[in-house]
PDB file of N, CA and C in Angstrom:
ATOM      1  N   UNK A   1      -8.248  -6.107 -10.589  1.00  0.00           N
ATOM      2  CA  UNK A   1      -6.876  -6.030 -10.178  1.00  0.00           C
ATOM      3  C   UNK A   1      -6.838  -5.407  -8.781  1.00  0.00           C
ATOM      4  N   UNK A   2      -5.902  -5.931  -7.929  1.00  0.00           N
ATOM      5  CA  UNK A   2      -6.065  -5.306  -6.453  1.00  0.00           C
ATOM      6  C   UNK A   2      -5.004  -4.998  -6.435  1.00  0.00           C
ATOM      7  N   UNK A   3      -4.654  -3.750  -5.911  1.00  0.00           N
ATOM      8  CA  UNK A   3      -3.680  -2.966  -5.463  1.00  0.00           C
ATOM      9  C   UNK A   3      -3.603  -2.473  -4.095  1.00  0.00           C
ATOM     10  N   UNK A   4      -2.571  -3.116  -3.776  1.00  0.00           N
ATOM     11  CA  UNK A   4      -1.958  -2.494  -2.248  1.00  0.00           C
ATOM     12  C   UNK A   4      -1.414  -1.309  -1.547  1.00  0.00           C
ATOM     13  N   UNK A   5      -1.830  -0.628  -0.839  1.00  0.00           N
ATOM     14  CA  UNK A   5      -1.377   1.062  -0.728  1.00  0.00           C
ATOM     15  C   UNK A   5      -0.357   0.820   0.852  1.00  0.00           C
ATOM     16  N   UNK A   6       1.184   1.261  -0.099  1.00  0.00           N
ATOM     17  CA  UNK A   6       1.889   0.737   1.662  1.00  0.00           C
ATOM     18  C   UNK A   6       2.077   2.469   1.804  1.00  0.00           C
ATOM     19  N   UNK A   7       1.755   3.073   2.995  1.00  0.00           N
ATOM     20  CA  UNK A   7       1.867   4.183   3.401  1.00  0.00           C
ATOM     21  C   UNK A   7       2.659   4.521   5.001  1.00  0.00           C
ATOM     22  N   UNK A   8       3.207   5.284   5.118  1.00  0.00           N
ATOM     23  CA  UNK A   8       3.602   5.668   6.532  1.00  0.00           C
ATOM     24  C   UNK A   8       1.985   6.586   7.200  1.00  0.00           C
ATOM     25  N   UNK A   9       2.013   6.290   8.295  1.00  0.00           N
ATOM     26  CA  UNK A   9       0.683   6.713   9.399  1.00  0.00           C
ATOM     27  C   UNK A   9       0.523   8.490   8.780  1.00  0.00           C
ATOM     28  N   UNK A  10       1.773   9.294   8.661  1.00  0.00           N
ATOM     29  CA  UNK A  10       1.548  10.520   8.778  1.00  0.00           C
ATOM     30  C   UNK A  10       1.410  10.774   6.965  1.00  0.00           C
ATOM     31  N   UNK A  11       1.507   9.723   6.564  1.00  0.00           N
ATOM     32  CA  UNK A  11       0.614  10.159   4.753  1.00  0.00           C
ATOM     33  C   UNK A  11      -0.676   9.928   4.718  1.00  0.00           C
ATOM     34  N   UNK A  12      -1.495   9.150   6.042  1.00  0.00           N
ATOM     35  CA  UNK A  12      -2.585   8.652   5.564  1.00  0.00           C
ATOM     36  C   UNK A  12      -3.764   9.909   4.454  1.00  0.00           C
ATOM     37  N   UNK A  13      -3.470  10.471   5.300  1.00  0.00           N
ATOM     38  CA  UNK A  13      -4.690  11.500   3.717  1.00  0.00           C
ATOM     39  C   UNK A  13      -4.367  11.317   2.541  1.00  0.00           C
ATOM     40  N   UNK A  14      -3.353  11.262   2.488  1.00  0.00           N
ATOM     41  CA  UNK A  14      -2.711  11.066   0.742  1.00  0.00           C
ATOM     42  C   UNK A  14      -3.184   9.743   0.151  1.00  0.00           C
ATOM     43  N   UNK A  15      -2.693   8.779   1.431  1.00  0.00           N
ATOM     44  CA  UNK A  15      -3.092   6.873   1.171  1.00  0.00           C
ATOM     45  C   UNK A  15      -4.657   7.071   0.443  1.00  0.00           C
ATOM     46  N   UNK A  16      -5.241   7.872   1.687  1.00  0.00           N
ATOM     47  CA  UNK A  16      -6.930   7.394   1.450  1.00  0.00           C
ATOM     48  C   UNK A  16      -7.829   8.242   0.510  1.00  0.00           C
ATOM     49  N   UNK A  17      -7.070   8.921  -0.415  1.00  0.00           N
ATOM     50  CA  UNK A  17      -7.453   9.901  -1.483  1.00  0.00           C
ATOM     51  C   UNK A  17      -6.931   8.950  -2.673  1.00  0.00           C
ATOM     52  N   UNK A  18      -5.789   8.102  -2.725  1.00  0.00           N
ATOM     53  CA  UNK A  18      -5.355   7.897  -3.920  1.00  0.00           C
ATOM     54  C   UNK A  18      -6.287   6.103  -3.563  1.00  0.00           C
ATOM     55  N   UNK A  19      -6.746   5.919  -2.591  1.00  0.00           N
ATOM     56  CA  UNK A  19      -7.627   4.550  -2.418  1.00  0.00           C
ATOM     57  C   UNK A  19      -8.803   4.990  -3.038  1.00  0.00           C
ATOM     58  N   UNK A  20      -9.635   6.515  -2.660  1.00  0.00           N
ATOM     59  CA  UNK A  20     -11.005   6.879  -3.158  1.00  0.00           C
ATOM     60  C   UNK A  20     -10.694   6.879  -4.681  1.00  0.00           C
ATOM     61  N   UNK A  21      -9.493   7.382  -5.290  1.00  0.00           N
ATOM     62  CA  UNK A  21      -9.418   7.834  -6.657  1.00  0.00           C
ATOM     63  C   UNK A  21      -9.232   6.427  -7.589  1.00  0.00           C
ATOM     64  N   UNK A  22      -8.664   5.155  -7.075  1.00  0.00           N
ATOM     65  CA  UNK A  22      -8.403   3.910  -7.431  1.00  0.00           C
ATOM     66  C   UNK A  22      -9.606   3.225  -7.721  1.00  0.00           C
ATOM     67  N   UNK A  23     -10.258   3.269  -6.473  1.00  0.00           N
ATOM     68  CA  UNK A  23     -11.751   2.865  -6.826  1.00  0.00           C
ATOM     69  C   UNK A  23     -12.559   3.050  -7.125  1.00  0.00           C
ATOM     70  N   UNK A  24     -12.567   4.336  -7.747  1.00  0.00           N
ATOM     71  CA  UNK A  24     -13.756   4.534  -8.877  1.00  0.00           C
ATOM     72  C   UNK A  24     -13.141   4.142 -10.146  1.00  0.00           C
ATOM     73  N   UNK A  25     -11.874   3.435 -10.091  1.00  0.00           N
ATOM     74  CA  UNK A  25     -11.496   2.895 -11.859  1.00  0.00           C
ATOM     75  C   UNK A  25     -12.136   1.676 -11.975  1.00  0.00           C
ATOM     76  N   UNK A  26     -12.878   1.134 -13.233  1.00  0.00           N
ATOM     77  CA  UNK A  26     -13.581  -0.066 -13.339  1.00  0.00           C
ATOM     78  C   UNK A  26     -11.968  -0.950 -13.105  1.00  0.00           C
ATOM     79  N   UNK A  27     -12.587  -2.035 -12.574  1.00  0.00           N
ATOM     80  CA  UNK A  27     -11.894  -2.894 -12.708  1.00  0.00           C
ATOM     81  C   UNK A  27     -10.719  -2.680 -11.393  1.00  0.00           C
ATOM     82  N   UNK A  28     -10.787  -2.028 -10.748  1.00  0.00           N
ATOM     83  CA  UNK A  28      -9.496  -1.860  -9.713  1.00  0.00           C
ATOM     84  C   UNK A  28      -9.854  -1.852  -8.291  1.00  0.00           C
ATOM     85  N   UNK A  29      -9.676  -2.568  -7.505  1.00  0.00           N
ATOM     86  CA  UNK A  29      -9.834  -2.866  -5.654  1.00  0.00           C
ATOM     87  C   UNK A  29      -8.616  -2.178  -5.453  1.00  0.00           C
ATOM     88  N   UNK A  30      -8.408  -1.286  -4.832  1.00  0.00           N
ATOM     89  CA  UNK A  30      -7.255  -0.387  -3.814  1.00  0.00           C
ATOM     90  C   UNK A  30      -7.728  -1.537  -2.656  1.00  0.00           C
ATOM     91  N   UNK A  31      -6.889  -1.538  -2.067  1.00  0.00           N
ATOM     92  CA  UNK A  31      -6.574  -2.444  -0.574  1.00  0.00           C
ATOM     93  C   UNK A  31      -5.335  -1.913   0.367  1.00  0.00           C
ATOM     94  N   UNK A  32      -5.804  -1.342   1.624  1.00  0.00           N
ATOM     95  CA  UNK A  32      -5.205  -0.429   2.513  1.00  0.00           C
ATOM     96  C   UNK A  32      -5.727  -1.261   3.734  1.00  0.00           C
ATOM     97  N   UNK A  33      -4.798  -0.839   4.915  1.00  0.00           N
ATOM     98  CA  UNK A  33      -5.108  -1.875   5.872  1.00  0.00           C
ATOM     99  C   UNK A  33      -6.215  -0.807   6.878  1.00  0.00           C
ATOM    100  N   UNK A  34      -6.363   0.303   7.163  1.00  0.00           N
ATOM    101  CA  UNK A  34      -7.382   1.128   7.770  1.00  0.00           C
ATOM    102  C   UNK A  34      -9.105   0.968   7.277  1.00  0.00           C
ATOM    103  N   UNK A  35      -9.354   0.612   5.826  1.00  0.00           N
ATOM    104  CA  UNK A  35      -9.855   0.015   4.978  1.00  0.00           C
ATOM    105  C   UNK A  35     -10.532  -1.069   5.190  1.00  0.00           C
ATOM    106  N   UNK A  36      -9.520  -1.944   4.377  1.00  0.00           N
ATOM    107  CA  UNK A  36      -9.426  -3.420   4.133  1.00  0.00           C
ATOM    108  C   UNK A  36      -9.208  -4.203   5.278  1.00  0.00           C
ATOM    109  N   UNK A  37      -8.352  -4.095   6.130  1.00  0.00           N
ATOM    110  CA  UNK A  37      -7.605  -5.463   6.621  1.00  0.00           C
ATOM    111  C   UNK A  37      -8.884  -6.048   7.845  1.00  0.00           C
ATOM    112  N   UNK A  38      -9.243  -7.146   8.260  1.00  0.00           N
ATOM    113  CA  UNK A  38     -10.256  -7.946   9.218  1.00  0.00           C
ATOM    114  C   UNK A  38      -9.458  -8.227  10.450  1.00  0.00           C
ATOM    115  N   UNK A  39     -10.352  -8.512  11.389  1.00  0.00           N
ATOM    116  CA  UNK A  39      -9.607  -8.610  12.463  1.00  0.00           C
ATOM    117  C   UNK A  39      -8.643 -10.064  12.341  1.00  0.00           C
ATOM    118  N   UNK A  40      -7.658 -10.005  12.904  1.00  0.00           N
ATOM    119  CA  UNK A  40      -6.732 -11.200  12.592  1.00  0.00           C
ATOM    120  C   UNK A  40      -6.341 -11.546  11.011  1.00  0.00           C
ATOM    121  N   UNK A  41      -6.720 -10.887  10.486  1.00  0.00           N
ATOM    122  CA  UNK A  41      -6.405 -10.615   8.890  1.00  0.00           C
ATOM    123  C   UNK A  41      -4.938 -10.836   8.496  1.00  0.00           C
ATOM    124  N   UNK A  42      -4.134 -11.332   8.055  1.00  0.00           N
ATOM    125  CA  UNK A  42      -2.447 -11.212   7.755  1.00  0.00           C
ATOM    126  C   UNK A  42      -2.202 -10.279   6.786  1.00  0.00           C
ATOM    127  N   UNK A  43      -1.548  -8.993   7.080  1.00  0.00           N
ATOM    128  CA  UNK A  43      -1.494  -8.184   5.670  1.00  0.00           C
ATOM    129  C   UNK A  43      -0.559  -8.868   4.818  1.00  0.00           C
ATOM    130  N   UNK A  44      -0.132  -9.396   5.035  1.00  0.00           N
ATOM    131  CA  UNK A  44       1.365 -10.018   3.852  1.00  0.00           C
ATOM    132  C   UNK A  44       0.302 -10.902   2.628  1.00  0.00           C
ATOM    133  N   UNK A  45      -0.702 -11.713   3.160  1.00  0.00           N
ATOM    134  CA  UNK A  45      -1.289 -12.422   2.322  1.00  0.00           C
ATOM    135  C   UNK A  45      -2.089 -11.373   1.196  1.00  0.00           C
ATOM    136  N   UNK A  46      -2.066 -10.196   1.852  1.00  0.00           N
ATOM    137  CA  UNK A  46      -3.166  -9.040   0.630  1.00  0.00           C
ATOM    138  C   UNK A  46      -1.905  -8.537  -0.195  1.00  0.00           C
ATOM    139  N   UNK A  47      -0.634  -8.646   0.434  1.00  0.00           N
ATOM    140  CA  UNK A  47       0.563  -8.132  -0.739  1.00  0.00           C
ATOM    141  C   UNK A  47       0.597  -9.177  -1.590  1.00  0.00           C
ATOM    142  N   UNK A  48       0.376 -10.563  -1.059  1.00  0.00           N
ATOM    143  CA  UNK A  48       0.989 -11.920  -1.715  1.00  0.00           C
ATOM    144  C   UNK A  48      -0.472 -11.731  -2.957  1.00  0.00           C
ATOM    145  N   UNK A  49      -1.398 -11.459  -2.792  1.00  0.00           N
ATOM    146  CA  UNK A  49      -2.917 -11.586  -3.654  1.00  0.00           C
ATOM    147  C   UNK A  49      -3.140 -10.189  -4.442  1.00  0.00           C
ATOM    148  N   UNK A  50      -1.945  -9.244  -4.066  1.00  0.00           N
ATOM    149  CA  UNK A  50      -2.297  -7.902  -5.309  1.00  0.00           C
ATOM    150  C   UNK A  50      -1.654  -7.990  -6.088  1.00  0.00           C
ATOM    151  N   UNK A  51      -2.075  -7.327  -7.702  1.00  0.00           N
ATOM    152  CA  UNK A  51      -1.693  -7.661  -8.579  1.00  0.00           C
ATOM    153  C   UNK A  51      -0.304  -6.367  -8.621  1.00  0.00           C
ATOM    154  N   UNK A  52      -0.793  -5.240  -8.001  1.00  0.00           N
ATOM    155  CA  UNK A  52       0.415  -4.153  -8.082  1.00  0.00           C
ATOM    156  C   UNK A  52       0.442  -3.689  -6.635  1.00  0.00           C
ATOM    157  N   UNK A  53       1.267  -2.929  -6.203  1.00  0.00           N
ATOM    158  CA  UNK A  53       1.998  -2.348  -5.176  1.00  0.00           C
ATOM    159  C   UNK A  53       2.497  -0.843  -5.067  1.00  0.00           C
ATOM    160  N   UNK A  54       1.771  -0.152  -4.702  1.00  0.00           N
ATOM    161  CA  UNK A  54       2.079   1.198  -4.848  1.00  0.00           C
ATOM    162  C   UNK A  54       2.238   1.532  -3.295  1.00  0.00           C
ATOM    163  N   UNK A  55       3.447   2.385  -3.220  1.00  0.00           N
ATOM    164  CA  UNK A  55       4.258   2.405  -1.919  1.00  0.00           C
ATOM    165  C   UNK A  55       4.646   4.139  -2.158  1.00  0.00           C
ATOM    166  N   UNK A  56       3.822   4.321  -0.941  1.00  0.00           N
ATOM    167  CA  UNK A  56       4.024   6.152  -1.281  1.00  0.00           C
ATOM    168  C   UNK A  56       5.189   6.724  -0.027  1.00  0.00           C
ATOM    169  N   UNK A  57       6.171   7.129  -0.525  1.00  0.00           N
ATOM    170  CA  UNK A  57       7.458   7.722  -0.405  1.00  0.00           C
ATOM    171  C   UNK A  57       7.387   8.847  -0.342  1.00  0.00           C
ATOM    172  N   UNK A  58       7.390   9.260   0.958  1.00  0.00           N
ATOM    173  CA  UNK A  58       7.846  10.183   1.683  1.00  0.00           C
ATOM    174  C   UNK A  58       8.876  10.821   2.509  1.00  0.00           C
ATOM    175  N   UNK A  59       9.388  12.285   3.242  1.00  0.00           N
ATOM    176  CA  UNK A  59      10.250  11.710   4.198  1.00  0.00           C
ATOM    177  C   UNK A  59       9.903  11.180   5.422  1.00  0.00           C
ATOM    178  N   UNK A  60       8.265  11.194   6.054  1.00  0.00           N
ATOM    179  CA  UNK A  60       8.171  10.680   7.481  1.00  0.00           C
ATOM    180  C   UNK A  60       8.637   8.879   6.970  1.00  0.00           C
ATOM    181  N   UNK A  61       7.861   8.098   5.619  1.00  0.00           N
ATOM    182  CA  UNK A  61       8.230   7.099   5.240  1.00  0.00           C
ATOM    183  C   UNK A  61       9.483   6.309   5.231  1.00  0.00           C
ATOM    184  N   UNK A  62      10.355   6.767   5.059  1.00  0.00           N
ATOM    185  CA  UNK A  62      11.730   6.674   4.274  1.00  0.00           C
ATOM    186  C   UNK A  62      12.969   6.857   6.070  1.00  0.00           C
ATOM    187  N   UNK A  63      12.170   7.854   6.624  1.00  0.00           N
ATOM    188  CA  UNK A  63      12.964   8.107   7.839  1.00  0.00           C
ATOM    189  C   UNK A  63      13.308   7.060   9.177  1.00  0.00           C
ATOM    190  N   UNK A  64      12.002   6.315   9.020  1.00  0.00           N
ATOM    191  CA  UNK A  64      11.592   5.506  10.396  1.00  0.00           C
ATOM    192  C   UNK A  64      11.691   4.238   9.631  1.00  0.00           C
ATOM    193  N   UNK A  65      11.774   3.035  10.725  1.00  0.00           N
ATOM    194  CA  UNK A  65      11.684   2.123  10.556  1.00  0.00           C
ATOM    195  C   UNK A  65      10.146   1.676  10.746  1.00  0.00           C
ATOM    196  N   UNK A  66      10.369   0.424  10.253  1.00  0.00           N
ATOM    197  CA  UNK A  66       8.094  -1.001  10.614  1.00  0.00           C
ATOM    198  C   UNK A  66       8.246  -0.986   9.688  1.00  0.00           C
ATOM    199  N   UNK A  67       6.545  -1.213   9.478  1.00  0.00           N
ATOM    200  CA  UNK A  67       6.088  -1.792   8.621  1.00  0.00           C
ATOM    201  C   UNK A  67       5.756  -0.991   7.016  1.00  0.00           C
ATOM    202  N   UNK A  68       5.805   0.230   6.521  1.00  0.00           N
ATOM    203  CA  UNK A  68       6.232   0.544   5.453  1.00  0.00           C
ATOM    204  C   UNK A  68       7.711  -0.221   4.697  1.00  0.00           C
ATOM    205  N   UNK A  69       8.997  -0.693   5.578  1.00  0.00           N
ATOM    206  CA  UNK A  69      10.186  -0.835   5.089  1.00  0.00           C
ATOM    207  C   UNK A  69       9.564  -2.744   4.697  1.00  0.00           C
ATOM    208  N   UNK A  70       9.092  -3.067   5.792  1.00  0.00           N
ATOM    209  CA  UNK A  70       8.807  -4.658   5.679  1.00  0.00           C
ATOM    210  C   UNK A  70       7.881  -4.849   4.345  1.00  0.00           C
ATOM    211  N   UNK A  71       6.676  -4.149   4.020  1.00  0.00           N
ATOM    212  CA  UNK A  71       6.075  -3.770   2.798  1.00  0.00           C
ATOM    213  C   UNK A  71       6.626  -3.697   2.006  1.00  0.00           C
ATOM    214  N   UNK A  72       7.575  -3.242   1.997  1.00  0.00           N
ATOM    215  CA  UNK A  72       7.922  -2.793   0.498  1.00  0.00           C
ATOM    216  C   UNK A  72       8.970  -4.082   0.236  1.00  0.00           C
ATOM    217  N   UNK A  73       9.843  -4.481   1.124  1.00  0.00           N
ATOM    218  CA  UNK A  73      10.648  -5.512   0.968  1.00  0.00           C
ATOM    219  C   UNK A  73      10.144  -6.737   0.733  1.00  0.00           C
ATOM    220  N   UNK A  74       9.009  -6.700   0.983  1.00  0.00           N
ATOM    221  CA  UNK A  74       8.050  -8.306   0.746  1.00  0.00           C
ATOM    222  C   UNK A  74       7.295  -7.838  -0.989  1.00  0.00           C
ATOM    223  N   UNK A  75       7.170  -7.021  -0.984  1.00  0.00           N
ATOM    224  CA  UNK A  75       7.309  -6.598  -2.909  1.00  0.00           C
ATOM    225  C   UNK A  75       7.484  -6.793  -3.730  1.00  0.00           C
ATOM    226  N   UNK A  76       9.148  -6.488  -3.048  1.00  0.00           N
ATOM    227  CA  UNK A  76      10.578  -6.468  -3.684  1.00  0.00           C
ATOM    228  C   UNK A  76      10.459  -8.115  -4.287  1.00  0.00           C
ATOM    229  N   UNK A  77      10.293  -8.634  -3.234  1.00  0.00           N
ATOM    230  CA  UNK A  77      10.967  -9.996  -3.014  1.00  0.00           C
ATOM    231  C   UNK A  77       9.861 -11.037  -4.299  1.00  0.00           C
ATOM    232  N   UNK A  78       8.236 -10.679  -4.150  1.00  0.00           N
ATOM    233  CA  UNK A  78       7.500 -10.731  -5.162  1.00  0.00           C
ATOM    234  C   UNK A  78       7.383 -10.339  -6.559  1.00  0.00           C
ATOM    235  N   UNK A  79       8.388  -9.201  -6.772  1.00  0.00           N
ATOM    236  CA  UNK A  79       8.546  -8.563  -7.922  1.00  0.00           C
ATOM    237  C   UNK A  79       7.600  -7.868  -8.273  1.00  0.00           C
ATOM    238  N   UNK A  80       6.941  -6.786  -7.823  1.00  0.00           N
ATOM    239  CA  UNK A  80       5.482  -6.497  -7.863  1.00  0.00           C
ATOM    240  C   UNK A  80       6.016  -4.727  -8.725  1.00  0.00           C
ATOM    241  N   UNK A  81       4.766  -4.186  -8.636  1.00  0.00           N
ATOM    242  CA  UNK A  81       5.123  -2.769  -9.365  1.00  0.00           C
ATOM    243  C   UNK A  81       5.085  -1.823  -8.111  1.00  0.00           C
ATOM    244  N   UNK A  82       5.596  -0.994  -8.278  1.00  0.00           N
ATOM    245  CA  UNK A  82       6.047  -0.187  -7.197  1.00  0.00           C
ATOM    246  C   UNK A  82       5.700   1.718  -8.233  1.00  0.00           C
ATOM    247  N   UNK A  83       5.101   2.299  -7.594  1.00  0.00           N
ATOM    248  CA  UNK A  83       4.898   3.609  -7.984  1.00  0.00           C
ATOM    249  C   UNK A  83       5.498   4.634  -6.751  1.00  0.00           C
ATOM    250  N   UNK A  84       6.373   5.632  -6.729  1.00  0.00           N
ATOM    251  CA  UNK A  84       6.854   6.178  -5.941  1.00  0.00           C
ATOM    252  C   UNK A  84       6.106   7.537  -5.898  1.00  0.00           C
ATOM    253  N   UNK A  85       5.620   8.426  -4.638  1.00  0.00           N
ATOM    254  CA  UNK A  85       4.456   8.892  -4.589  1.00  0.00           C
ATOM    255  C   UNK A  85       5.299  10.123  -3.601  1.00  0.00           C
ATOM    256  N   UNK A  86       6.275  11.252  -4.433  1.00  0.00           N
ATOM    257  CA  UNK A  86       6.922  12.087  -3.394  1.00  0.00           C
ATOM    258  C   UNK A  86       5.538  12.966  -2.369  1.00  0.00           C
ATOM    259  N   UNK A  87       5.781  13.702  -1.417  1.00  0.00           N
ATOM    260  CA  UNK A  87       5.143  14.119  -0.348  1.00  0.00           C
ATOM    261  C   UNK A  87       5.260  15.634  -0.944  1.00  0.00           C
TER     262      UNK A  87
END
């Protein structure tokens, strides 16, 4: 099962602790774009190919606009699972 980690820049420690802790579960690929993503890579296609969506919510997250809000709305729109991850 692959799971997508949508994070704001100033959670990354949090992102890349709950990616180390994901992947030591059998059976589970965490997929983060610092990580995961290749050069010219499309992240939308790794939201469109995970099976869940965990989107960690914060206030730097929640405050600003990009690509955390576009993440999560392309989700939405997939119907995916969403875990809310306060700061």
């Amino acid at each position: 099962m692959q799971v997508f980690i949508s994070y704001a820049r100033e959670d990354y420690e949090i992102a890349e602790r709950l990616y180390g802790d994901l992947g030591q579960r059998d059976g589970v690929r965490p997929w983060m774009d610092r990580k995961d993503i290749l050069a010219g890579q499309n992240w939308r296609l790794a939201i469109q190919k995970s099976s869940c969506f965990l989107a960690l919510h914060s206030s730097d997250s929640v405050s600003k606009a990009g690509y955390v809000q576009k993440e999560l709305r392309m989700a939405l729109d997939k119907v995916m699972f969403i875990f809310t991850h306060p700061k």
